[in-house]
Protein backbone atom coordinates (compact mmCIF):
# COMPACT_ATOMS: atom_id res chain seq x y z
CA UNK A 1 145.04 -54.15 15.85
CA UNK A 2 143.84 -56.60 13.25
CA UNK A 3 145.85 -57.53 10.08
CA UNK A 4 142.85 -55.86 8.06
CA UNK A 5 144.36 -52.46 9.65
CA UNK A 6 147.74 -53.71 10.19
CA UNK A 7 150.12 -51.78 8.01
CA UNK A 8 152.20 -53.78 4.70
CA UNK A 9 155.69 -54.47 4.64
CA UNK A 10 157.08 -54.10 0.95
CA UNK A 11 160.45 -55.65 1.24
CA UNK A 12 162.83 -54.42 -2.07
CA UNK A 13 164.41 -57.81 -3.16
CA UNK A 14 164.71 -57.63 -6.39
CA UNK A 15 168.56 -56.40 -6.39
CA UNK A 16 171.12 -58.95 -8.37
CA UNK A 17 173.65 -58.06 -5.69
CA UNK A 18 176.18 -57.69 -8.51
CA UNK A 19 179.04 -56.29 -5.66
CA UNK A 20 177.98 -58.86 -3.67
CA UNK A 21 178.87 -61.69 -5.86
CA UNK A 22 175.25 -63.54 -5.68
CA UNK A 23 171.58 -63.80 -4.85
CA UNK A 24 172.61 -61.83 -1.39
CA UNK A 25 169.06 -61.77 -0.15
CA UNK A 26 169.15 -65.78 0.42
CA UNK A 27 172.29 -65.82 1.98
CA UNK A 28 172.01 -67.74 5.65
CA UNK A 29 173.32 -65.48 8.60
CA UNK A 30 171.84 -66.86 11.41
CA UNK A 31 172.66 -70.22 13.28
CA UNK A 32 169.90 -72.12 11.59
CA UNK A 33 169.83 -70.72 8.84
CA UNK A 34 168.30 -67.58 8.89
CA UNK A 35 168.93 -64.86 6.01
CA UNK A 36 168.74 -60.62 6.80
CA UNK A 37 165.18 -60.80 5.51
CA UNK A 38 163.98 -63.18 8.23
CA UNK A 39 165.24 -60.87 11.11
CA UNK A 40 163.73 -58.38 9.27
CA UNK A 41 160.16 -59.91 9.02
CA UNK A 42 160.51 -61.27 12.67
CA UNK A 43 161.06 -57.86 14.02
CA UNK A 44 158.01 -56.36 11.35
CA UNK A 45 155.54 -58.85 12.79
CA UNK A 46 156.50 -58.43 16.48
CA UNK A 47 155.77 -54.07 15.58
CA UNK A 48 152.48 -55.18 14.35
CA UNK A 49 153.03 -55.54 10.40
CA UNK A 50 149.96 -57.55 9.00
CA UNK A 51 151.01 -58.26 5.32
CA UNK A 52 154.35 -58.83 3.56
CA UNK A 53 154.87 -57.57 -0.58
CA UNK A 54 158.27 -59.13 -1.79
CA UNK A 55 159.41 -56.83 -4.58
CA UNK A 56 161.55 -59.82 -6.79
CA UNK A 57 162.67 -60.92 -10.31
CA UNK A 58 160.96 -63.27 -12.03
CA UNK A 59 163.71 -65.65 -12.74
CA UNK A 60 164.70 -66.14 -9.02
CA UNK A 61 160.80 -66.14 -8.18
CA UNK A 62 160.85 -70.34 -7.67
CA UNK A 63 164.23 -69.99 -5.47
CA UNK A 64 163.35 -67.06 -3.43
CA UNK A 65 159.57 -68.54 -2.69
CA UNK A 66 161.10 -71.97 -1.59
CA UNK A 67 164.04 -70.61 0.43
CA UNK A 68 162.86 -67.15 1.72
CA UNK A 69 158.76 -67.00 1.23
CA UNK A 70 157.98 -70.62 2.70
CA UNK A 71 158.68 -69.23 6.12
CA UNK A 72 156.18 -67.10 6.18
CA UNK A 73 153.23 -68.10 3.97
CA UNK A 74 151.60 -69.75 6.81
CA UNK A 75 152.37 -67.27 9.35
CA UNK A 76 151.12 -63.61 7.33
CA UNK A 77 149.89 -62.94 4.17
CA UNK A 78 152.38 -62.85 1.52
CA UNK A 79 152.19 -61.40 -2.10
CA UNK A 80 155.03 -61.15 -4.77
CA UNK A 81 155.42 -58.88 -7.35
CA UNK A 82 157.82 -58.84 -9.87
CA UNK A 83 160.06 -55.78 -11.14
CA UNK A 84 161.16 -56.07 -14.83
CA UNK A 85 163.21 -53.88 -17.42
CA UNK A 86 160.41 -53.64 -19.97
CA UNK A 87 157.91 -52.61 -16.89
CA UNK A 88 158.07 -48.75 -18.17
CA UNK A 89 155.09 -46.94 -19.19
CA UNK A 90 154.51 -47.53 -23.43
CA UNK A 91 155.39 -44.28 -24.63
CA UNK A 92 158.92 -44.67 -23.80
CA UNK A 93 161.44 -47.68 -25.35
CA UNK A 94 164.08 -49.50 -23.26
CA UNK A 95 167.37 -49.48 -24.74
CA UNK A 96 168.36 -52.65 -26.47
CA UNK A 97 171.41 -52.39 -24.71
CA UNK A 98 170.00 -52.07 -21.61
CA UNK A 99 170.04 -54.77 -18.96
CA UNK A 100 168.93 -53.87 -15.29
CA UNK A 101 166.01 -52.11 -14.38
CA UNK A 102 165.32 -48.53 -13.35
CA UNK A 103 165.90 -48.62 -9.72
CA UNK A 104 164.06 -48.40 -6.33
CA UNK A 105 161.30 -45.76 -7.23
CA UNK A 106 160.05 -48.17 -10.45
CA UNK A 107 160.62 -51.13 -7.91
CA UNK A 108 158.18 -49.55 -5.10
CA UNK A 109 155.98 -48.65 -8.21
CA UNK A 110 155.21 -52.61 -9.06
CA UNK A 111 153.59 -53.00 -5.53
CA UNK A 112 150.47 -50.34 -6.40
CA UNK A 113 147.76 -53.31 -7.34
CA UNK A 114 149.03 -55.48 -4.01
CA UNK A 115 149.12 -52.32 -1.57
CA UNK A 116 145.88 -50.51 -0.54
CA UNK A 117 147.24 -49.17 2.91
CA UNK A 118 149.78 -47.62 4.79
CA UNK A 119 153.20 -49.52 4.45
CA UNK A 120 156.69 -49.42 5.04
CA UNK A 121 159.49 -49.93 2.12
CA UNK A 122 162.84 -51.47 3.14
CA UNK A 123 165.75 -53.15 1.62
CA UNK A 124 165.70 -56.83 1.63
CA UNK A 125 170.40 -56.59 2.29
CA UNK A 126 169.80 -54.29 5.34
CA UNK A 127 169.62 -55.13 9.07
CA UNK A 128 167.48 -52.65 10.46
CA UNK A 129 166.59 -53.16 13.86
CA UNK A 130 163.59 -54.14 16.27
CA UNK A 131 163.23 -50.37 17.44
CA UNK A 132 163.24 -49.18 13.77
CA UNK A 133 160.29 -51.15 13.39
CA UNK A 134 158.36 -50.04 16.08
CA UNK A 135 159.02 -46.61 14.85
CA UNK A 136 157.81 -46.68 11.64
CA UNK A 137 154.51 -48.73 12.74
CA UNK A 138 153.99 -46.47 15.29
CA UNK A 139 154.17 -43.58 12.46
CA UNK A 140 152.02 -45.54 10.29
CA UNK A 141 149.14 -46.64 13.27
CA UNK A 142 148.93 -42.65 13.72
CA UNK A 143 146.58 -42.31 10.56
CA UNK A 144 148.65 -38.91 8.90
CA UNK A 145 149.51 -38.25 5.83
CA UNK A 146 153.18 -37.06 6.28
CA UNK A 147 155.40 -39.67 5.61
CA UNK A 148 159.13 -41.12 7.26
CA UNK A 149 161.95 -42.24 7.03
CA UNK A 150 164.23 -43.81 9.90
CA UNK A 151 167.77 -41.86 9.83
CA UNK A 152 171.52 -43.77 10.70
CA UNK A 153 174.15 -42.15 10.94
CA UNK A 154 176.43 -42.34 7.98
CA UNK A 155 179.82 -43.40 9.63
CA UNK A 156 178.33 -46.09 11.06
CA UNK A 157 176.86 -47.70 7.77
CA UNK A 158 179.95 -47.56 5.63
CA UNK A 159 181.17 -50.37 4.04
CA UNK A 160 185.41 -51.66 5.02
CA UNK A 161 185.42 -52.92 1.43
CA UNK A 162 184.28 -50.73 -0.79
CA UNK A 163 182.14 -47.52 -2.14
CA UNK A 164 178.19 -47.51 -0.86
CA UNK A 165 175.25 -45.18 -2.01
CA UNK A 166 173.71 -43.16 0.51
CA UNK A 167 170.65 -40.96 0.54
CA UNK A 168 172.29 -37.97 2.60
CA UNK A 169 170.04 -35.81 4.71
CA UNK A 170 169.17 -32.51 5.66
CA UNK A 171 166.85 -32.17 8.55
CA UNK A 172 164.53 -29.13 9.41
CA UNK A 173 164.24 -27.79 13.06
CA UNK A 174 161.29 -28.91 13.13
CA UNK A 175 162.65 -32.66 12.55
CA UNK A 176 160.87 -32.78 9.28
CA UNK A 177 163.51 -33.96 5.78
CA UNK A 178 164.65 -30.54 4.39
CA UNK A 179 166.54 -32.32 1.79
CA UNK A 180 167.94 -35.19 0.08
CA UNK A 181 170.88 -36.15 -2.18
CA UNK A 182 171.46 -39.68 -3.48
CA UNK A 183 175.01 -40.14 -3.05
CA UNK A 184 176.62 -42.95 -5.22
CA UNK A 185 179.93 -43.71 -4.13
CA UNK A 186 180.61 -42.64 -0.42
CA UNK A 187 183.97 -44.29 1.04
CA UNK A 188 185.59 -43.68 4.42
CA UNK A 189 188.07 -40.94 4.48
CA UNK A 190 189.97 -41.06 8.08
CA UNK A 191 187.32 -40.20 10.43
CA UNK A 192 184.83 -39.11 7.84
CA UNK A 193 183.96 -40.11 4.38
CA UNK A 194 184.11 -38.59 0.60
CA UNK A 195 181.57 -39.38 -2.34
CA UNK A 196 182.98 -38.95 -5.48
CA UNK A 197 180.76 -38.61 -8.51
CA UNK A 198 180.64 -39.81 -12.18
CA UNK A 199 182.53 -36.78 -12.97
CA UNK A 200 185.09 -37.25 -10.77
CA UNK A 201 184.48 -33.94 -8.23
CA UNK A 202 185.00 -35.29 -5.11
CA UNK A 203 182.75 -34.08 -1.91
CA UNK A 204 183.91 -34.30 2.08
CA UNK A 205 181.58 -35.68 4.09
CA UNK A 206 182.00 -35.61 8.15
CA UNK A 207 180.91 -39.01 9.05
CA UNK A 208 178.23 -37.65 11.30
CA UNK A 209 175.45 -37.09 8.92
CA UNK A 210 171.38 -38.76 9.04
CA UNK A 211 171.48 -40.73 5.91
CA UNK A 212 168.24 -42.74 4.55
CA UNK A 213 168.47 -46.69 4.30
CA UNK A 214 165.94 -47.19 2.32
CA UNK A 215 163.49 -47.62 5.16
CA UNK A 216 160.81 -45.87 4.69
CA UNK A 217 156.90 -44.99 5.35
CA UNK A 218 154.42 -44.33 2.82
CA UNK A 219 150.05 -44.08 2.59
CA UNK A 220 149.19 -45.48 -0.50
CA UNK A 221 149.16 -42.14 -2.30
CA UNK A 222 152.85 -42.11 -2.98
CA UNK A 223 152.01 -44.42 -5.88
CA UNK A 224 150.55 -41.52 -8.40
CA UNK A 225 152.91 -39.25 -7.11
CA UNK A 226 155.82 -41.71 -7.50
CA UNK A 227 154.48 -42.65 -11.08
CA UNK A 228 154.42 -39.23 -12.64
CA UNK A 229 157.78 -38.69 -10.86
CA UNK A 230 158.94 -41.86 -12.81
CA UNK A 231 157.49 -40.58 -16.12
CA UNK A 232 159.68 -37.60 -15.63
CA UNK A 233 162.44 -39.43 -15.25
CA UNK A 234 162.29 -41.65 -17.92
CA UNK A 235 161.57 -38.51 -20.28
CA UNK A 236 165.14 -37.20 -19.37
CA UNK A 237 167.29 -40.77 -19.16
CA UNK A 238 165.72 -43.30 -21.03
CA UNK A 239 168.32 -43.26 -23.38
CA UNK A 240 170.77 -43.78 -20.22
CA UNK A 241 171.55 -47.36 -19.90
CA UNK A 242 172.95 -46.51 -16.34
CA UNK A 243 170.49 -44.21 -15.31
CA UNK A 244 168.09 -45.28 -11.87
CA UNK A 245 165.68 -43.61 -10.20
CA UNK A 246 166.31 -43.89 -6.71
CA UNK A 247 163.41 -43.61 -4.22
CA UNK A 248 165.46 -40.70 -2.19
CA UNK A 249 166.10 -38.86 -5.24
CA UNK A 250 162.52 -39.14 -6.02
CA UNK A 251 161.15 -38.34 -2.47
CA UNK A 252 163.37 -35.41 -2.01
CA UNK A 253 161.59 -34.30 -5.17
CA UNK A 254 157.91 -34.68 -3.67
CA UNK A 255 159.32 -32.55 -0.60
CA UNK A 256 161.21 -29.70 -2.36
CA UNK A 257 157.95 -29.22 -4.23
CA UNK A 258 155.60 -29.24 -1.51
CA UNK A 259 153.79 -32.04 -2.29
CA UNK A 260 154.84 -34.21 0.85
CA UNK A 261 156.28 -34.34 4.37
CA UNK A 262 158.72 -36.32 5.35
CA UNK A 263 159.17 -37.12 9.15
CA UNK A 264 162.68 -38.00 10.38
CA UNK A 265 162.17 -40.46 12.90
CA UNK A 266 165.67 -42.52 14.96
CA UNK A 267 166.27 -45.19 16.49
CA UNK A 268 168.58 -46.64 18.83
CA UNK A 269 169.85 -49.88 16.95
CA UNK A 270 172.79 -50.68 14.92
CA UNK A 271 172.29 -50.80 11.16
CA UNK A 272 174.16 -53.22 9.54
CA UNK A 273 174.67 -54.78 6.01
CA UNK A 274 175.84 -56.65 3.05
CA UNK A 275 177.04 -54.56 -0.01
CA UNK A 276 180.06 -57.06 -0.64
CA UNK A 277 180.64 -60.66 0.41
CA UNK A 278 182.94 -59.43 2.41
CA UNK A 279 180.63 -57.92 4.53
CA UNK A 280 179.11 -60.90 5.70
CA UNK A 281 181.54 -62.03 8.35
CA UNK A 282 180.93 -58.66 10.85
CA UNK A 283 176.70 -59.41 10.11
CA UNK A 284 176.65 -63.14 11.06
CA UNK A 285 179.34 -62.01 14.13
CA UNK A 286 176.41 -59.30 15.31
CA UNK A 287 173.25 -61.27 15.07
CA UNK A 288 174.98 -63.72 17.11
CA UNK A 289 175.97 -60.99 19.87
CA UNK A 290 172.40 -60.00 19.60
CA UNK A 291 170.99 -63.47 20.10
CA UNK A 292 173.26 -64.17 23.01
CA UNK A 293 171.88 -60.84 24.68
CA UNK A 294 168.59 -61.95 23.88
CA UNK A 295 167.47 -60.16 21.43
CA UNK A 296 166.50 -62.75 19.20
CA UNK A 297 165.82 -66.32 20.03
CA UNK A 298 168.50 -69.06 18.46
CA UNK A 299 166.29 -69.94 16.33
CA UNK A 300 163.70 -67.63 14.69
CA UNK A 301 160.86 -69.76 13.22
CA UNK A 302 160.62 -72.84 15.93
């Protein structure tokens, strides 16, 4: 497979990683330095990924090139684009008191001029997996239409330290997404978990169910379908400040109406994460168990 037909990675790194405490997605946790995003890339290009998109902010674009983009400009091709607040179609205002964006679906939006084949989406904060990978390129080298998603288990991607957001899952017999809900504030709860919502109504949640990670598989005709899906949003909640449209919301829309499939695909790795600083610790303590079983060399870019 060439890197003509190679599929894109579109990595979403554009968060301000405001629980975090910092710029997250440049935060070293591998022995020589290595941030999430570079065991990320390492495990794309080893599944056959032949072009990398960096979804980022404008005002970190100098840092995040030097610290994060270097490694790889001579390796793959690389393109950035840039997610903004005023990036909304002109028939609709932004808020003057508004001051973040409008969330993943506008983020994966930005990347329609730099993408004209299949690609995956992922979260630039999320440890994924080698096998994940290989899943989703072998989904994307199949040349169909559905899309996927790679499903984790929600127990095992909760947070010790705080509330997460989760897209939780419904799967179909048939192993196809039935349905989707984009759940904000998901905390454990003994052996399971509860959301609780801006109102307040609190939901049980077993532990046990597929929730979406933000990894994702797409043919470059999710971008119209993603932009009128957009549109629609912004006609209900532009007046929001708070208001995001989050890609599982919006994919969960495309499937209840029909106008996509969504295949669930699994994998046998560990997700793991930072949503708060305090996260970090348990991350830099399992890339090192995975490099000393071999999974990943000491050091990644030699």
């Amino acid at each position: 497979m060439t890197s003509a037909t190679a599929p894109t990675l579109l990595i979403l790194a554009a968060g301000m990683g405001s629980r975090y405490g910092g710029l997250k997605q440049i935060d070293p946790v591998g022995p020589s330095g290595e941030t999430i995003i570079d065991y990320s890339i390492f495990d794309a290009l080893r599944a056959g990924f032949g072009k990398l998109v960096f979804i980022i902010r404008k005002d970190f674009e100098d840092s995040f090139r030097e610290k994060v983009g270097s490694r790889f400009e001579k390796r793959v091709a690389v393109e950035y684009v840039f997610q903004a607040l005023e990036d909304i179609p002109s028939r609709f205002r932004v808020p003057a008191e508004r001051t973040k964006p409008w969330g993943t679906t506008q983020a994966i939006l930005q990347a329609a001029n730099a993408i004209r084949e299949p690609f995956a989406a992922i979260n630039a904060d999320d440890f994924y997996g080698a096998a994940s990978y290989r899943e989703l390129a072998g989904h994307l080298n199949a040349g169909t239409d559905d899309y996927a998603m790679v499903g984790f288990v929600l127990r095992n991607t909760l947070s010790e330290f705080g509330s997460v957001a989760r897209g939780v899952c419904e799967v179909a017999s048939d192993g196809f997404l039935k349905h989707i809900v984009e759940l904000t504030k998901i905390e454990r709860d003994g052996k399971g978990a509860r959301n609780t919502d801006p109102a307040g109504v609190v939901t049980s949640l077993t532990g046990d169910e597929p929730v979406s990670m933000n990894m994702w598989a797409f043919t470059p005709r999710v971008f119209a379908q993603l932009r009128e899906r957009f549109e629609q949003f912004l006609a209900t909640n532009a007046d929001d400040l708070k208001a995001e449209c989050y890609i599982p919301m919006t994919v969960g829309e495309l499937v209840r109406s029909g106008e996509a499939r969504v295949k669930v695909l699994h994998s046998p790795d560990s997700w793991f994460g930072v949503t708060y600083r305090e996260d970090r610790p348990r991350v830099v303590q399992s890339i090192r168990a995975l490099i000393d079983a071999g999974a990943y060399p000491e050091k990644l870019w030699a």
